[in-house]
Protein backbone atom coordinates (compact mmCIF):
# COMPACT_ATOMS: atom_id res chain seq x y z
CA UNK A 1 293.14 423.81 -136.09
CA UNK A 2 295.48 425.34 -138.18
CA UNK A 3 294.67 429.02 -137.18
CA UNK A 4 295.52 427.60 -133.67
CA UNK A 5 291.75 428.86 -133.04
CA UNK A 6 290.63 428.04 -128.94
CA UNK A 7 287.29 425.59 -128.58
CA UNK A 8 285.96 428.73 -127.10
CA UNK A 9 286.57 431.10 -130.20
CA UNK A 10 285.17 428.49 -132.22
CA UNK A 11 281.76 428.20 -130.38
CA UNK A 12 281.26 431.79 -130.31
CA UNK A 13 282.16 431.92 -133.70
CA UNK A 14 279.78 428.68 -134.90
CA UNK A 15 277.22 430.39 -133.13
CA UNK A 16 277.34 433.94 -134.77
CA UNK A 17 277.20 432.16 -137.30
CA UNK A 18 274.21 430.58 -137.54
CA UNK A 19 271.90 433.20 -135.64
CA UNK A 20 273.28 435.43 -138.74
CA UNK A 21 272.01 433.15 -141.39
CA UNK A 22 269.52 430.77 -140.07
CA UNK A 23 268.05 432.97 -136.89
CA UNK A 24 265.10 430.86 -136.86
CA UNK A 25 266.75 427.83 -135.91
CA UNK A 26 269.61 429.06 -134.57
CA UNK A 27 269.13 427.57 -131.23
CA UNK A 28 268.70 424.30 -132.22
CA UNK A 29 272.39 423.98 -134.39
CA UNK A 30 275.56 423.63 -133.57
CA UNK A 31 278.20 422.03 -131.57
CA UNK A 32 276.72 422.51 -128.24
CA UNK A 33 273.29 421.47 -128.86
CA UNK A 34 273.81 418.22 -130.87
CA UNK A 35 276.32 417.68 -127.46
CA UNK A 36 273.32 418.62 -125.43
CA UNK A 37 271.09 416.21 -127.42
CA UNK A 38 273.53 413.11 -127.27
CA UNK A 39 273.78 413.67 -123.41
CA UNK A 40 270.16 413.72 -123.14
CA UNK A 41 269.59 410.72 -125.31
CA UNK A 42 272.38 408.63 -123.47
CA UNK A 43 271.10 409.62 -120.34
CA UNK A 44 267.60 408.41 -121.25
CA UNK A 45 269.07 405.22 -122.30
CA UNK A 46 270.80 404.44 -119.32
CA UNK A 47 267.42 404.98 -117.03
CA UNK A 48 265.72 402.18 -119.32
CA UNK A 49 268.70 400.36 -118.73
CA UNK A 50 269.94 401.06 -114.85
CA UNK A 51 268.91 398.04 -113.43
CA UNK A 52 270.31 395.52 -116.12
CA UNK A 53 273.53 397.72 -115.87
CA UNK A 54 273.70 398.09 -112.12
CA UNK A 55 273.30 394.15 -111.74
CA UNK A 56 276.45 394.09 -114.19
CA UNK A 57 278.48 396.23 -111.97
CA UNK A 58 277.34 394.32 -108.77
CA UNK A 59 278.54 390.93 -110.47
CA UNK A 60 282.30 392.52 -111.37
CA UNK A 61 282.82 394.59 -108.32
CA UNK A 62 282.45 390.88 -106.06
CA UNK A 63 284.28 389.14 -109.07
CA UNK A 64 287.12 392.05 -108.08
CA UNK A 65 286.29 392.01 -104.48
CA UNK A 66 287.20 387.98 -104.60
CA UNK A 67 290.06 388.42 -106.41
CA UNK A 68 291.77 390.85 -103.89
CA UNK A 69 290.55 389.04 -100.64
CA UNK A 70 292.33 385.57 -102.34
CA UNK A 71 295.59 387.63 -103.09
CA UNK A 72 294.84 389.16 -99.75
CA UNK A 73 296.95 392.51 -98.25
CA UNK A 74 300.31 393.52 -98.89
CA UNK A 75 302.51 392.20 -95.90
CA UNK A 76 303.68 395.05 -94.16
CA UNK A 77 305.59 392.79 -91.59
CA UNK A 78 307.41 389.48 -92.71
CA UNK A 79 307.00 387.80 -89.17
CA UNK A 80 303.48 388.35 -88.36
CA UNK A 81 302.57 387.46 -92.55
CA UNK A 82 304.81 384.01 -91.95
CA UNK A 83 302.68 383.61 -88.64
CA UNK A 84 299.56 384.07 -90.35
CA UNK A 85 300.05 382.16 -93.59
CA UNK A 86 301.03 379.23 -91.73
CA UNK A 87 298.28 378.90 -89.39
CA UNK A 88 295.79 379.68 -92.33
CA UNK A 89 297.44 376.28 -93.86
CA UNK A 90 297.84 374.05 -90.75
CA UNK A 91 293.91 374.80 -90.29
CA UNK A 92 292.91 374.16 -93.84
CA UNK A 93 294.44 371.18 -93.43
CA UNK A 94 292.60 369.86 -90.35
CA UNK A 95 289.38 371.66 -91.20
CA UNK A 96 289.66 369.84 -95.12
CA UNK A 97 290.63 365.89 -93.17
CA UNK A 98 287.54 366.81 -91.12
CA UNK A 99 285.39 367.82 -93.87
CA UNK A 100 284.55 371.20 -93.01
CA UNK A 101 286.89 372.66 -95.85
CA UNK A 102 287.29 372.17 -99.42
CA UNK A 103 288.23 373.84 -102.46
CA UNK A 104 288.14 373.55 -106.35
CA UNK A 105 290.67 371.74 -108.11
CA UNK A 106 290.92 370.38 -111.67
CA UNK A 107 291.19 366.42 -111.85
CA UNK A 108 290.79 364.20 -115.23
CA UNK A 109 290.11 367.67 -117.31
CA UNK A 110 287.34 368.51 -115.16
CA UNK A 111 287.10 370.94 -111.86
CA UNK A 112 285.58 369.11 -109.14
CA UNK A 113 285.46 370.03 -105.24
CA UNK A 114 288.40 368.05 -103.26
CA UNK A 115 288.22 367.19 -99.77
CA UNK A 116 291.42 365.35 -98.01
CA UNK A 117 288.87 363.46 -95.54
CA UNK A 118 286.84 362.46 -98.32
CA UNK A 119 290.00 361.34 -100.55
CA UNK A 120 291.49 359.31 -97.30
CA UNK A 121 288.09 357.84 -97.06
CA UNK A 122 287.74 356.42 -100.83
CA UNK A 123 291.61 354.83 -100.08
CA UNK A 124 289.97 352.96 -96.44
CA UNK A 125 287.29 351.93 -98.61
CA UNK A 126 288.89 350.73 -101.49
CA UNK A 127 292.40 349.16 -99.97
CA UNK A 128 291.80 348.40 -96.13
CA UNK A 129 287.60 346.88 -96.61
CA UNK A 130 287.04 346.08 -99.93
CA UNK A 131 290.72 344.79 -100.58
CA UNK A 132 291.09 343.01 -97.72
CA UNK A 133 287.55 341.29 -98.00
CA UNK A 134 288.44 339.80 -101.69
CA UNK A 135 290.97 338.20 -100.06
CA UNK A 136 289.86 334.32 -100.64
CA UNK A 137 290.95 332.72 -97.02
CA UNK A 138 291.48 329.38 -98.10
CA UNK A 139 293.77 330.27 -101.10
CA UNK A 140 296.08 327.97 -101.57
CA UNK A 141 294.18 324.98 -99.81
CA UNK A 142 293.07 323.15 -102.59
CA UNK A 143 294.86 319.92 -101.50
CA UNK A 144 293.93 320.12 -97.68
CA UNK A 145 293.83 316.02 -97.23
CA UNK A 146 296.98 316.10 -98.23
CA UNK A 147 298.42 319.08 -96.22
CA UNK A 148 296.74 317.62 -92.88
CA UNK A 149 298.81 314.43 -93.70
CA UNK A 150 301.75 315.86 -94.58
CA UNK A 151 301.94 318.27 -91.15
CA UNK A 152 299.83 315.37 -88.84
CA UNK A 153 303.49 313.51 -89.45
CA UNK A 154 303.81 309.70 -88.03
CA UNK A 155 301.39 309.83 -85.07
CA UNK A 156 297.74 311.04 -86.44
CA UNK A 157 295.46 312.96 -84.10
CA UNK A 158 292.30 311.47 -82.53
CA UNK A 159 290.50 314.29 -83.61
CA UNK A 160 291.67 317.75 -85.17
CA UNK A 161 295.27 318.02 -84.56
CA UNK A 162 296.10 321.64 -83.73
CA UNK A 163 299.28 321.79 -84.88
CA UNK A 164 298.53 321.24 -87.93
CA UNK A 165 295.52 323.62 -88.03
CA UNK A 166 298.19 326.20 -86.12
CA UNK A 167 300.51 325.69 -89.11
CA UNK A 168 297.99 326.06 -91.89
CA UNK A 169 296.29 329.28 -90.30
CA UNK A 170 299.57 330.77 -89.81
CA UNK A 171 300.40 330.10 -93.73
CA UNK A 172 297.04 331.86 -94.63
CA UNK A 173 297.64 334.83 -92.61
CA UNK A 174 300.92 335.59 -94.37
CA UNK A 175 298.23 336.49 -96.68
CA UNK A 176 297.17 339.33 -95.44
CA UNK A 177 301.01 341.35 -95.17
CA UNK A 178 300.81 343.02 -98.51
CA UNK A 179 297.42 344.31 -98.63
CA UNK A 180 297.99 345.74 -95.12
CA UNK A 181 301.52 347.37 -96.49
CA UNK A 182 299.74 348.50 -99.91
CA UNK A 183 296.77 350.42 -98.19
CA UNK A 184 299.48 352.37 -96.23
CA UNK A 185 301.25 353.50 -99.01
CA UNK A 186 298.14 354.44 -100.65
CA UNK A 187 297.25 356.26 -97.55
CA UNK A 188 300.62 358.32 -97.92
CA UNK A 189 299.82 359.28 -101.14
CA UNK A 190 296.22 360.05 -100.80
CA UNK A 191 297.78 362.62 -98.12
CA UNK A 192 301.11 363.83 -99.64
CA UNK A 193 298.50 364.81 -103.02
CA UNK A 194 296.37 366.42 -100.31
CA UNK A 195 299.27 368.79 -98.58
CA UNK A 196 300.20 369.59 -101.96
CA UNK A 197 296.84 370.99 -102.96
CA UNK A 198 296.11 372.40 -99.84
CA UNK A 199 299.54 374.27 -100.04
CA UNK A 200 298.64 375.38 -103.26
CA UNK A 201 295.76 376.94 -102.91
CA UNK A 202 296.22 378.50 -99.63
CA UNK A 203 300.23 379.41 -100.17
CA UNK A 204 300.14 379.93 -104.14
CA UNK A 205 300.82 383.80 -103.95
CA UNK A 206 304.14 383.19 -101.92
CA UNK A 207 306.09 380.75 -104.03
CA UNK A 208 308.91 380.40 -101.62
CA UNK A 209 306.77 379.36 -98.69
CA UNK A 210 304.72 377.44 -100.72
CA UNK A 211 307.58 374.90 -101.92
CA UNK A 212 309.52 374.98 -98.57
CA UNK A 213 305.95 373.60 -96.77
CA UNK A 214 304.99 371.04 -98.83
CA UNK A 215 308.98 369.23 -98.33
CA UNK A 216 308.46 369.67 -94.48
CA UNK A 217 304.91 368.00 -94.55
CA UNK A 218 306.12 365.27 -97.25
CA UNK A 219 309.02 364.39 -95.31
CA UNK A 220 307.14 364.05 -91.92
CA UNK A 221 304.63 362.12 -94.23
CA UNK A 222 307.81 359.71 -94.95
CA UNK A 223 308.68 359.02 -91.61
CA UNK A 224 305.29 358.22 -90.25
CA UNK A 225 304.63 356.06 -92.93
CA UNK A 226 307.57 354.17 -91.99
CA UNK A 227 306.42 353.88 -88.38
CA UNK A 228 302.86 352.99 -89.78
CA UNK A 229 304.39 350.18 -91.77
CA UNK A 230 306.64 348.77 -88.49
CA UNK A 231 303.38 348.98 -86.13
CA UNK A 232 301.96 347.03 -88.22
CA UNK A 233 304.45 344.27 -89.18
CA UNK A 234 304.40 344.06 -85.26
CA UNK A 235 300.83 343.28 -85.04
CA UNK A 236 300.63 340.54 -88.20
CA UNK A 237 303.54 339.17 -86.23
CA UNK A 238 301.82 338.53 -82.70
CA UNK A 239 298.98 337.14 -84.47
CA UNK A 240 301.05 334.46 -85.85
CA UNK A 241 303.03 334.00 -83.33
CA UNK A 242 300.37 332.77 -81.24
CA UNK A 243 296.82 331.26 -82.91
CA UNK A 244 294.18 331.48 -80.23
CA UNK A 245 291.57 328.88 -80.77
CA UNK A 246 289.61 329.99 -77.36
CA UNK A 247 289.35 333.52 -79.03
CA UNK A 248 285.42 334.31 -77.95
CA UNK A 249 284.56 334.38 -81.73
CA UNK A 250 286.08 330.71 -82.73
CA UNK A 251 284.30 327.92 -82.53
CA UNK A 252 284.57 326.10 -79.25
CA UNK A 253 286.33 322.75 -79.31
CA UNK A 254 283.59 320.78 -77.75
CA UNK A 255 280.95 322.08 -80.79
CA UNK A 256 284.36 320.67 -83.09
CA UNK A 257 284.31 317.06 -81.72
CA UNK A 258 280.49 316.92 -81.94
CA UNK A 259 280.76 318.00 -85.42
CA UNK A 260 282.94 315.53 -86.55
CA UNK A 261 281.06 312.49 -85.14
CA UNK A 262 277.76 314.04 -86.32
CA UNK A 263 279.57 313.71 -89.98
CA UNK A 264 280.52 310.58 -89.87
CA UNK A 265 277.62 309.04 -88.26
CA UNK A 266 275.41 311.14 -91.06
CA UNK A 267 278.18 309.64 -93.92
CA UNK A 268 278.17 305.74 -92.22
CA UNK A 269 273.79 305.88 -92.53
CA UNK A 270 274.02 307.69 -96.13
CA UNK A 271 275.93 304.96 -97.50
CA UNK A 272 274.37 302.04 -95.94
CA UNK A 273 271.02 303.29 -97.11
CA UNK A 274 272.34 303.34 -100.79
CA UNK A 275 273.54 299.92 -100.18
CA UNK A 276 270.49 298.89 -99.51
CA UNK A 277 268.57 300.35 -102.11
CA UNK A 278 270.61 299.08 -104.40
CA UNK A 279 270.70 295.29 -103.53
CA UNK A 280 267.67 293.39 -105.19
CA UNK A 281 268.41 290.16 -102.86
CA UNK A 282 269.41 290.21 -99.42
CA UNK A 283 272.65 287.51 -99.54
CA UNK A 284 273.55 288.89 -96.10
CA UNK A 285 271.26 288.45 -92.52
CA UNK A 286 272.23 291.46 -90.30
CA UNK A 287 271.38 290.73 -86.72
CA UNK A 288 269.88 293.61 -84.70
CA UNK A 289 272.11 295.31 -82.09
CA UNK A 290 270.24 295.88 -79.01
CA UNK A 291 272.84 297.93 -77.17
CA UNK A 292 271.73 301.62 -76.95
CA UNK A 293 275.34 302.61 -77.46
CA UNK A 294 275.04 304.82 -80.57
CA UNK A 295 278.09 306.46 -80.62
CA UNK A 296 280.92 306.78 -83.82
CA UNK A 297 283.21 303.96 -82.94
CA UNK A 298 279.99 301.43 -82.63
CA UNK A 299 278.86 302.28 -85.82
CA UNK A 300 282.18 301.42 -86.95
CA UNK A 301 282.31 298.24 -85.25
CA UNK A 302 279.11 297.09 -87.04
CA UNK A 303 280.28 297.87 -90.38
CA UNK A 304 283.28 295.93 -89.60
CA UNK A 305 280.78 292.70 -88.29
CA UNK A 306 278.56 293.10 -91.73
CA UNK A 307 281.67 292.29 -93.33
CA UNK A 308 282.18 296.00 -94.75
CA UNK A 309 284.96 297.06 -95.92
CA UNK A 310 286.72 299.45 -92.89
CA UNK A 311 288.83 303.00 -94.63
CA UNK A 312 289.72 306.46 -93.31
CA UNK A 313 288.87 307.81 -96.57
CA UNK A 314 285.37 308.90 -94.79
CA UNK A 315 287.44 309.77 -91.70
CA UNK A 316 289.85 312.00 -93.94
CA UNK A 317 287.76 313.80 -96.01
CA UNK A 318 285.16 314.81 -92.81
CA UNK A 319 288.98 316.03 -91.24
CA UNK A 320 289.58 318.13 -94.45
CA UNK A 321 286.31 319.81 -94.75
CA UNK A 322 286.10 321.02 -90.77
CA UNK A 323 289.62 322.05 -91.09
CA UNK A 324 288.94 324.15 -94.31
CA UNK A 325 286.17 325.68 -92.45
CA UNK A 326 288.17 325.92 -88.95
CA UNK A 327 290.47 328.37 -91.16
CA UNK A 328 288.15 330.42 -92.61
CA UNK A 329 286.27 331.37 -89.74
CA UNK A 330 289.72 331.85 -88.24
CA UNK A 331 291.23 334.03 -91.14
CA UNK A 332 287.57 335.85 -90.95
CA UNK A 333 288.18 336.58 -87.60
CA UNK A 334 291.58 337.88 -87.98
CA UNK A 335 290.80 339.64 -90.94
CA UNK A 336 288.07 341.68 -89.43
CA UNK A 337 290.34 342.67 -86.44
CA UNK A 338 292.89 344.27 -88.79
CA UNK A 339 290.99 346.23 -90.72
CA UNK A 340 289.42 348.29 -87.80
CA UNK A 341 293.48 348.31 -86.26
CA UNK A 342 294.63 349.37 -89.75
CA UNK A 343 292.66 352.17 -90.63
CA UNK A 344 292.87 353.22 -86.80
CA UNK A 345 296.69 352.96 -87.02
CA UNK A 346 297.36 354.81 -90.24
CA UNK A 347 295.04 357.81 -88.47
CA UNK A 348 297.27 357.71 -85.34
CA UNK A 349 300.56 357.71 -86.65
CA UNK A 350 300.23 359.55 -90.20
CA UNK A 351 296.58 361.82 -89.81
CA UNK A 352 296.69 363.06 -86.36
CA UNK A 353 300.43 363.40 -85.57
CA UNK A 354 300.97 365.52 -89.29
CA UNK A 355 297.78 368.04 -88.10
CA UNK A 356 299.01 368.10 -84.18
CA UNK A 357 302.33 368.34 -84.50
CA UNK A 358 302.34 370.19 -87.94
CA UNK A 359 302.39 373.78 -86.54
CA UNK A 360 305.10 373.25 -84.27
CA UNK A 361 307.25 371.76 -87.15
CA UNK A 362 306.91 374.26 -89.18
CA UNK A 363 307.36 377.59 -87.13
CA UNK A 364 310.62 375.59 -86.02
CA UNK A 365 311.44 375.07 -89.21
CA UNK A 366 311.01 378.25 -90.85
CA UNK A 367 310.64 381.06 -88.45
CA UNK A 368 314.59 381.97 -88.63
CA UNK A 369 316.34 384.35 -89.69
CA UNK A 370 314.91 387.76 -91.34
CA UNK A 371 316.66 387.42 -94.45
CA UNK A 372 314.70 383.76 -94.97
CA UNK A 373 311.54 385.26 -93.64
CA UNK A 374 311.40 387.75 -96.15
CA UNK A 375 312.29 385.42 -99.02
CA UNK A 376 309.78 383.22 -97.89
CA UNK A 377 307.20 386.15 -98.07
CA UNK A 378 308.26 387.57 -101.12
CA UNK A 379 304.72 387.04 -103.32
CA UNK A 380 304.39 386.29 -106.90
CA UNK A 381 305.02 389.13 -109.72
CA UNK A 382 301.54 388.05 -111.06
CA UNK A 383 299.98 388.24 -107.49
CA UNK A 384 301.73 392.22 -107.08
CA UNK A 385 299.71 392.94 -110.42
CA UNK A 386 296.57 391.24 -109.98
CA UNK A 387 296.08 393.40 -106.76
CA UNK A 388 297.03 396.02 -108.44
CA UNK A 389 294.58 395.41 -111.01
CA UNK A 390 291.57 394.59 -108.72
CA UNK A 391 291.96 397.40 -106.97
CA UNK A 392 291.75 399.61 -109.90
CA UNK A 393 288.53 398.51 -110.80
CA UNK A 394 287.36 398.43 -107.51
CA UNK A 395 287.76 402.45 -107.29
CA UNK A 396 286.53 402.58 -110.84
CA UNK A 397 283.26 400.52 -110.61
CA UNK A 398 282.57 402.54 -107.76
CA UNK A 399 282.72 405.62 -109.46
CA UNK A 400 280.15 403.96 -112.01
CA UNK A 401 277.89 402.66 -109.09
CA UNK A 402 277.54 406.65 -108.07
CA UNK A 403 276.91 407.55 -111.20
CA UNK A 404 273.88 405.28 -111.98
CA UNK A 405 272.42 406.25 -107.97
CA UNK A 406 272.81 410.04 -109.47
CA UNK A 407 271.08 409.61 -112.39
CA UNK A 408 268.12 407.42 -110.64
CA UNK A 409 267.55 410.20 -108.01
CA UNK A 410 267.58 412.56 -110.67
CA UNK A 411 270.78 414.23 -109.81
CA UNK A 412 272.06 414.12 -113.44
CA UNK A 413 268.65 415.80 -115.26
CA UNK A 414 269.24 416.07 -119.29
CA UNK A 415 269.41 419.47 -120.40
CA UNK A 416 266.20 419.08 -122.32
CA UNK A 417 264.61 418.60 -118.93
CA UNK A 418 265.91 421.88 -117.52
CA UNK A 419 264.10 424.60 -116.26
CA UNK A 420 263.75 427.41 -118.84
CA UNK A 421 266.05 430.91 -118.25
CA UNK A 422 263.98 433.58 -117.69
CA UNK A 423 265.55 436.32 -117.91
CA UNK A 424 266.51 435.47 -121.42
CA UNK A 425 263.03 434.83 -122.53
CA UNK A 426 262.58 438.11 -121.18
């Protein structure tokens, strides 16, 4: 090195050398050959090893081959790459509400696979049926003789006073306002967390774009939650404005009367057959009535000519317990019917008019001037260099993957496998 001396001159040299002093082995020392050797032996090694190492470079080049389809192709055009991107989104997020799309996302520390039709789902389950049905329909009526009194005011009913059942079932179904107002919101931010993920992962190499879609989708969100919420007040309101006891479900008012004489004639023989079990001498002579009339208000009469004593207590406590269940299979009713409008409304007015009308917002929206285009287009410095990246070891594992076919046809043949010169040996 310090003679400047040429590789070349030094071979020669080295191998002058040693054909001068060890001639015998002369061709088996030196630079060259222990070169020769090492090629030979790493050769050798990699045939033992090609198909461990060729899986290797299979697995990397689709790792790299992922990694440049997600960062996809250098936009060329601004316009037609705004176009694209945004119809790639608007049909994730259809295709992910329908369930035929989903995508890995970390949640509580963990990556799981997240679905915005499954996430909606959970909230319908959780807020508009399971909610709603823990909803005790006589809460609140733990005084009911005392209610019906209070509402019958001075003129009591012969038998169950609608008004007063009218009044008490409207009271109960104020119950039912903030669940139905809760499981929207929830609904608006099962789907706002959904547009935000979705725009993430299908927008997160174009910053720009990325932030400017998920406002336009969050605001829309906004508004149709607000026209969710009035759709709804509407409805709760025309149910109470008007308590239908012929609905086809409710109990008919005939089967009501016949219930309440059925309890009283059943309380009127329970108590005069623990009367007379309990007397050991009979101080009274009942006579027999022979009329065939058995209906409520003869009983009644007879208790009055045995000398009983004559109360409404019977009377008001039989009134309280077919009211109480007059309300719940009312509320029931009711209950059931909202539900199936709820989750149908919040699907109208916040699912299908964000995925029908989304595309049209947003190429209104954004699909302005060229200056904004390109900003919005303008990808991520870490996006630019992971392409950049991918690419390189696209070209260089394919350089590798030639290599190993080479050296499995027997293209690359160690030197120690070489056919001999003959015209040396000569």
């Amino acid at each position: 090195l310090q003679a400047v001396v040429s590789t070349q001159s030094t071979g020669e040299m080295e191998e002058t050398f040693f054909r001068e002093e060890f001639p015998d082995i002369a061709d088996r020392m030196g630079t060259k050959y222990l070169s020769n050797q090492l090629c030979d032996i790493l050769i050798s090694h990699l045939r033992k090893c090609l198909p461990e190492v060729s899986e290797k470079i299979g697995l990397q080049r689709e790792k790299h081959k992922t990694a440049l389809e997600e960062v996809g192709e250098q936009a060329t055009d601004p316009r037609q790459a705004l176009v694209t991107l945004l119809n790639k989104f608007t049909d994730s997020i259809k295709q992910s509400i329908d369930g035929k799309y989903s995508f890995p996302t970390k949640q509580g520390g963990k990556e799981e696979c997240y679905s915005a039709g499954a996430e909606l789902f959970k909230v319908f389950k959780a807020e508009c049926i399971d909610r709603m049905s823990d909803i005790r329909p006589d809460k609140g009526l733990d005084n009911l003789p005392d209610q019906i009194e209070n509402n019958g005011g001075i003129q009591p009913s012969l038998f169950i006073d609608e008004g007063v059942f009218n009044t008490l079932v409207t009271k109960q179904l104020h119950l039912l306002d903030y669940p139905t107002y809760h499981a929207i919101d929830r609904s608006h931010s099962s789907l706002k967390k959904s547009v935000e993920l979705i725009a993430k992962n299908t927008l997160g190499a174009y910053p720009a774009l990325e932030g400017e879609v998920a406002e336009i989708c969050c605001r829309n969100l906004v508004d149709q939650m607000e026209l969710t919420k009035t759709f709804m007040k509407q409805y709760l309101a025309n149910e109470r404005s008007y308590i239908n006891t012929n609905h086809p479900d409710f109990i008919d008012r005939f089967e009501v009367a016949a219930n309440m004489f059925h309890n009283s004639a059943n309380v009127i023989r329970n108590r005069r057959d623990e009367e007379l079990a309990k007397k050991q001498e009979n101080q009274y002579q009942y006579m027999k009535v022979t009329t065939g009339n058995n209906t409520a208000f003869s009983k009644l009469m007879n208790r009055s000519d045995r000398g009983e004593k004559v109360t409404t207590e019977g009377r008001s406590d039989n009134e309280a317990e077919l009211m109480h269940k007059l309300i719940i299979q009312y509320f029931t009713i009711i209950r059931g019917q909202l539900i199936d409008v709820l989750i149908k409304s919040i699907m109208r007015f916040m699912v299908r008019d964000l995925t029908d009308k989304l595309s049209h917002n947003l190429m209104k929206t954004l699909y302005t001037t060229e200056g904004r285009i390109m900003a919005l287009v303008q990808e991520a410095d870490h996006v630019t260099r992971k392409r950049q990246s991918s690419s390189k070891m696209l070209s260089v594992l394919a350089k590798a993957e030639n290599l190993i076919s080479d050296i499995a046809v027997g293209r690359v043949i160690p030197t120690t496998e070489k056919k001999p010169d003959i015209d040396k040996e000569e």
